[in-house]
C-alpha atoms as a PDB file:
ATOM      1  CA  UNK A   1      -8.456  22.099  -2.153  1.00  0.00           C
ATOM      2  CA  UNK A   2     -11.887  20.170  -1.150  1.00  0.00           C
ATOM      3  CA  UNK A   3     -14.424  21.277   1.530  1.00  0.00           C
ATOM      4  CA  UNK A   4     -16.021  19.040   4.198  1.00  0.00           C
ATOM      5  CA  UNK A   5     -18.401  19.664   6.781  1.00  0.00           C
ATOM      6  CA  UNK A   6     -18.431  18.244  10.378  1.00  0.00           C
ATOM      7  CA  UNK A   7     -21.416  16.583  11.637  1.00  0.00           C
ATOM      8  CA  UNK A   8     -22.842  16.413  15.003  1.00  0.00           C
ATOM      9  CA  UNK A   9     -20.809  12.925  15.834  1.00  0.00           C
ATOM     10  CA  UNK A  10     -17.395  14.685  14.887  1.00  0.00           C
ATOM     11  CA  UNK A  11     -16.993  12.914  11.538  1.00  0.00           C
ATOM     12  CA  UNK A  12     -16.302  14.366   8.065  1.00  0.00           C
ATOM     13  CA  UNK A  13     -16.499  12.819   4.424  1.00  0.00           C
ATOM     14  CA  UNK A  14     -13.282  12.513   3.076  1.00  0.00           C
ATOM     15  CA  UNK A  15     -13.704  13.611  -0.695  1.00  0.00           C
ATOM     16  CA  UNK A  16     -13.201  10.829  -3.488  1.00  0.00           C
ATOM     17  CA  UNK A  17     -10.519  12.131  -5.124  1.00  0.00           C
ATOM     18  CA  UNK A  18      -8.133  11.926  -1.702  1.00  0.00           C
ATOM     19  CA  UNK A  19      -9.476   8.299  -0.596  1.00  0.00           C
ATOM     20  CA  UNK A  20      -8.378   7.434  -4.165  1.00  0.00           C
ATOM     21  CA  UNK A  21      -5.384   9.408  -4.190  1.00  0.00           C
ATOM     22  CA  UNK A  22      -4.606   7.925  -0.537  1.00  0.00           C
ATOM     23  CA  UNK A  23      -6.086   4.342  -1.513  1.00  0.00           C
ATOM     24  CA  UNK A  24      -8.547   4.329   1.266  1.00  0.00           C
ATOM     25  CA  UNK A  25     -11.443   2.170   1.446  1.00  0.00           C
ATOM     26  CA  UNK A  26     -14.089   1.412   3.756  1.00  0.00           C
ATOM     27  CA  UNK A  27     -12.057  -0.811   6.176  1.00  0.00           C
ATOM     28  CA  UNK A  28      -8.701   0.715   5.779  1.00  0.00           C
ATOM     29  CA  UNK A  29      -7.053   2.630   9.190  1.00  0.00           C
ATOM     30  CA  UNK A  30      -6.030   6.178   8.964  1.00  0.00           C
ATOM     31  CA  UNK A  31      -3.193   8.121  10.932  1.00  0.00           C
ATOM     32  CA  UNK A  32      -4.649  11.386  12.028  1.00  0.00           C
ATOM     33  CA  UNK A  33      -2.762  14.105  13.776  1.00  0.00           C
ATOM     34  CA  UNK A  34      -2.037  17.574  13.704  1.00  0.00           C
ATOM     35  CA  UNK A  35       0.628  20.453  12.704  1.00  0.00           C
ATOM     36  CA  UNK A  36       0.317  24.109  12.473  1.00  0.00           C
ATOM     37  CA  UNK A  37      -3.216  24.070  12.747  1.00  0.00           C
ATOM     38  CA  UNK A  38      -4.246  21.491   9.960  1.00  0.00           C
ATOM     39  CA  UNK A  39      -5.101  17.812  10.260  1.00  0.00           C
ATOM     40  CA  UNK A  40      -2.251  15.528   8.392  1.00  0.00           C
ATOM     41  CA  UNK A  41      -4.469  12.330   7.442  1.00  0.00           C
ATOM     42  CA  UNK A  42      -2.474   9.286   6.113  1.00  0.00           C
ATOM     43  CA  UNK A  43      -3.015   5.457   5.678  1.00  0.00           C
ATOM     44  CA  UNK A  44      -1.678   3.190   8.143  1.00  0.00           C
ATOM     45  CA  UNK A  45       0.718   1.062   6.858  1.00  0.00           C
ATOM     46  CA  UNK A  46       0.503  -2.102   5.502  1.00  0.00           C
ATOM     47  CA  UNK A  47       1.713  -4.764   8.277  1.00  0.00           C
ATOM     48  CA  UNK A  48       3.769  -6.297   5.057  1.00  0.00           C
ATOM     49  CA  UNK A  49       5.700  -2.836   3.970  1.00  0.00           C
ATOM     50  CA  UNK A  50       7.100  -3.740   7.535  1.00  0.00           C
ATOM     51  CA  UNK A  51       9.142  -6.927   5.906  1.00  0.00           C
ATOM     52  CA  UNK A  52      12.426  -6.670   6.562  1.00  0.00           C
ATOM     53  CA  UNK A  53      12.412  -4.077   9.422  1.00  0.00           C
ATOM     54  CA  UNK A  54      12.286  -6.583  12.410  1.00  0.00           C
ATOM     55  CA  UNK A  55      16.031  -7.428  13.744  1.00  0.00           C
ATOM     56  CA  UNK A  56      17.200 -10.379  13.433  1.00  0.00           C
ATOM     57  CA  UNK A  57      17.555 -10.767  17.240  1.00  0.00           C
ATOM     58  CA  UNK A  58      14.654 -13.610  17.527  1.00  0.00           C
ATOM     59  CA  UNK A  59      14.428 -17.307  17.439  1.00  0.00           C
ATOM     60  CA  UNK A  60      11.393 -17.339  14.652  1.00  0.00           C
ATOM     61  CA  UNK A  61      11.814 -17.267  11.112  1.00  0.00           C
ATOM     62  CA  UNK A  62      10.118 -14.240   9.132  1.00  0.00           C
ATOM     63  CA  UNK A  63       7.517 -16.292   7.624  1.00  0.00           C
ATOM     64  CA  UNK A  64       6.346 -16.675  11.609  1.00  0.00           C
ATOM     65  CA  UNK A  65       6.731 -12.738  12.313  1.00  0.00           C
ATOM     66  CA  UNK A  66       4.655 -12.155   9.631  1.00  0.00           C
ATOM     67  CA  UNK A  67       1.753 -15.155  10.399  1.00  0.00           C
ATOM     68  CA  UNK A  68       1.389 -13.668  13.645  1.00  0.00           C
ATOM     69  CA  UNK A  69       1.213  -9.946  12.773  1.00  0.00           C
ATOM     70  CA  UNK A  70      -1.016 -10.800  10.117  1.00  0.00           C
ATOM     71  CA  UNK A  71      -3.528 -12.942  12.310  1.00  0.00           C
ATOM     72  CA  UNK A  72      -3.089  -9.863  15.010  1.00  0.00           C
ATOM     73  CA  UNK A  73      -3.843  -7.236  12.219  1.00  0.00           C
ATOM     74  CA  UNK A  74      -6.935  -9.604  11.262  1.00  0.00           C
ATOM     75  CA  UNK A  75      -8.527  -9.763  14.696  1.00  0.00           C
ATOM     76  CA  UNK A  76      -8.278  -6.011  15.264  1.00  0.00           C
ATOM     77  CA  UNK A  77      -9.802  -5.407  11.393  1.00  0.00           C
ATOM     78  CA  UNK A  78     -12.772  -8.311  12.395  1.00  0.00           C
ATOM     79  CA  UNK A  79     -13.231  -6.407  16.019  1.00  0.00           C
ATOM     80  CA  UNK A  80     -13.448  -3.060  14.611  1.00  0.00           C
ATOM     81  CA  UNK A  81     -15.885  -4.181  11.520  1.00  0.00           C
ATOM     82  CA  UNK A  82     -18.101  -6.358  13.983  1.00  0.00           C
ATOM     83  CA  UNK A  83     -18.073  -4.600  16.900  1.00  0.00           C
ATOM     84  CA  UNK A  84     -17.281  -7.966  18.732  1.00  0.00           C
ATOM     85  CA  UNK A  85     -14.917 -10.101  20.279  1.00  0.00           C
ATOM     86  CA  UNK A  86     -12.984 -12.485  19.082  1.00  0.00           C
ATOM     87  CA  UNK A  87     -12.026 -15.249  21.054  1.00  0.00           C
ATOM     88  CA  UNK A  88      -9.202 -17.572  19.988  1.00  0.00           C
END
Protein backbone atom coordinates (compact mmCIF):
# COMPACT_ATOMS: atom_id res chain seq x y z
CA UNK A 1 0.00 0.00 0.00
CA UNK A 2 1.58 3.63 -0.91
CA UNK A 3 0.32 7.04 0.37
CA UNK A 4 -0.23 10.19 -1.74
CA UNK A 5 -1.32 13.49 -0.94
CA UNK A 6 -3.67 15.78 -2.99
CA UNK A 7 -2.62 19.16 -3.84
CA UNK A 8 -4.53 22.25 -4.23
CA UNK A 9 -4.99 21.61 -8.28
CA UNK A 10 -6.55 18.05 -7.53
CA UNK A 11 -3.47 16.08 -8.61
CA UNK A 12 -1.55 13.32 -6.78
CA UNK A 13 1.98 11.64 -7.40
CA UNK A 14 1.55 8.31 -8.43
CA UNK A 15 4.38 6.34 -6.50
CA UNK A 16 7.32 4.76 -8.67
CA UNK A 17 6.84 1.46 -7.97
CA UNK A 18 3.00 1.52 -9.62
CA UNK A 19 4.04 3.78 -12.78
CA UNK A 20 6.63 0.98 -13.20
CA UNK A 21 4.48 -1.74 -12.31
CA UNK A 22 1.70 -0.07 -14.68
CA UNK A 23 4.45 1.11 -17.33
CA UNK A 24 3.47 4.68 -17.13
CA UNK A 25 5.51 7.45 -18.26
CA UNK A 26 5.25 11.01 -18.59
CA UNK A 27 3.08 11.09 -21.79
CA UNK A 28 1.20 7.92 -21.36
CA UNK A 29 -2.99 8.25 -20.80
CA UNK A 30 -4.55 6.76 -17.79
CA UNK A 31 -8.20 5.30 -17.29
CA UNK A 32 -9.47 6.61 -14.03
CA UNK A 33 -12.74 5.68 -12.47
CA UNK A 34 -14.25 4.53 -9.47
CA UNK A 35 -15.77 1.38 -7.44
CA UNK A 36 -16.70 0.95 -3.91
CA UNK A 37 -15.14 3.97 -2.88
CA UNK A 38 -11.52 3.60 -4.37
CA UNK A 39 -10.06 5.01 -7.57
CA UNK A 40 -9.21 1.98 -10.21
CA UNK A 41 -6.24 3.71 -12.28
CA UNK A 42 -5.13 1.80 -15.45
CA UNK A 43 -3.19 2.56 -18.74
CA UNK A 44 -5.03 3.22 -21.77
CA UNK A 45 -4.46 0.87 -24.23
CA UNK A 46 -2.18 0.75 -26.82
CA UNK A 47 -4.07 1.75 -30.24
CA UNK A 48 -2.00 -1.52 -31.65
CA UNK A 49 -3.30 -4.21 -28.83
CA UNK A 50 -6.52 -3.18 -30.84
CA UNK A 51 -5.14 -5.28 -34.10
CA UNK A 52 -7.38 -7.60 -35.04
CA UNK A 53 -10.55 -6.34 -33.22
CA UNK A 54 -11.99 -4.16 -36.11
CA UNK A 55 -14.63 -6.30 -38.35
CA UNK A 56 -13.94 -6.98 -41.39
CA UNK A 57 -17.01 -5.04 -42.64
CA UNK A 58 -14.81 -2.10 -44.41
CA UNK A 59 -13.35 -1.42 -47.75
CA UNK A 60 -9.62 -0.55 -46.25
CA UNK A 61 -7.03 -2.92 -45.59
CA UNK A 62 -5.66 -3.13 -41.85
CA UNK A 63 -2.46 -1.58 -42.62
CA UNK A 64 -4.91 1.69 -43.42
CA UNK A 65 -7.03 1.19 -40.03
CA UNK A 66 -4.06 1.25 -38.29
CA UNK A 67 -2.19 4.48 -40.31
CA UNK A 68 -5.11 6.41 -39.48
CA UNK A 69 -5.61 5.49 -35.80
CA UNK A 70 -2.09 5.91 -35.34
CA UNK A 71 -1.85 9.51 -36.98
CA UNK A 72 -5.28 10.23 -34.82
CA UNK A 73 -3.59 8.86 -31.58
CA UNK A 74 -0.47 11.16 -32.60
CA UNK A 75 -2.36 14.43 -32.94
CA UNK A 76 -4.23 13.99 -29.66
CA UNK A 77 -0.60 12.93 -27.83
CA UNK A 78 1.08 16.33 -29.79
CA UNK A 79 -2.23 18.48 -28.62
CA UNK A 80 -2.16 17.35 -25.16
CA UNK A 81 1.90 17.73 -24.80
CA UNK A 82 1.80 21.25 -26.62
CA UNK A 83 -1.14 22.63 -25.59
CA UNK A 84 -1.83 23.53 -29.34
CA UNK A 85 -3.50 22.83 -32.38
CA UNK A 86 -2.69 20.94 -34.96
CA UNK A 87 -3.78 21.70 -38.22
CA UNK A 88 -3.53 19.16 -41.05
Amino acid sequence: MYTATVTAQGQITIPIALRRALKLDRAKVIITQTNAGTIEIEPEPDIMSLLGSVKATTSKSISEIVEEEVLKEYKRTEKRLSNTPIIV
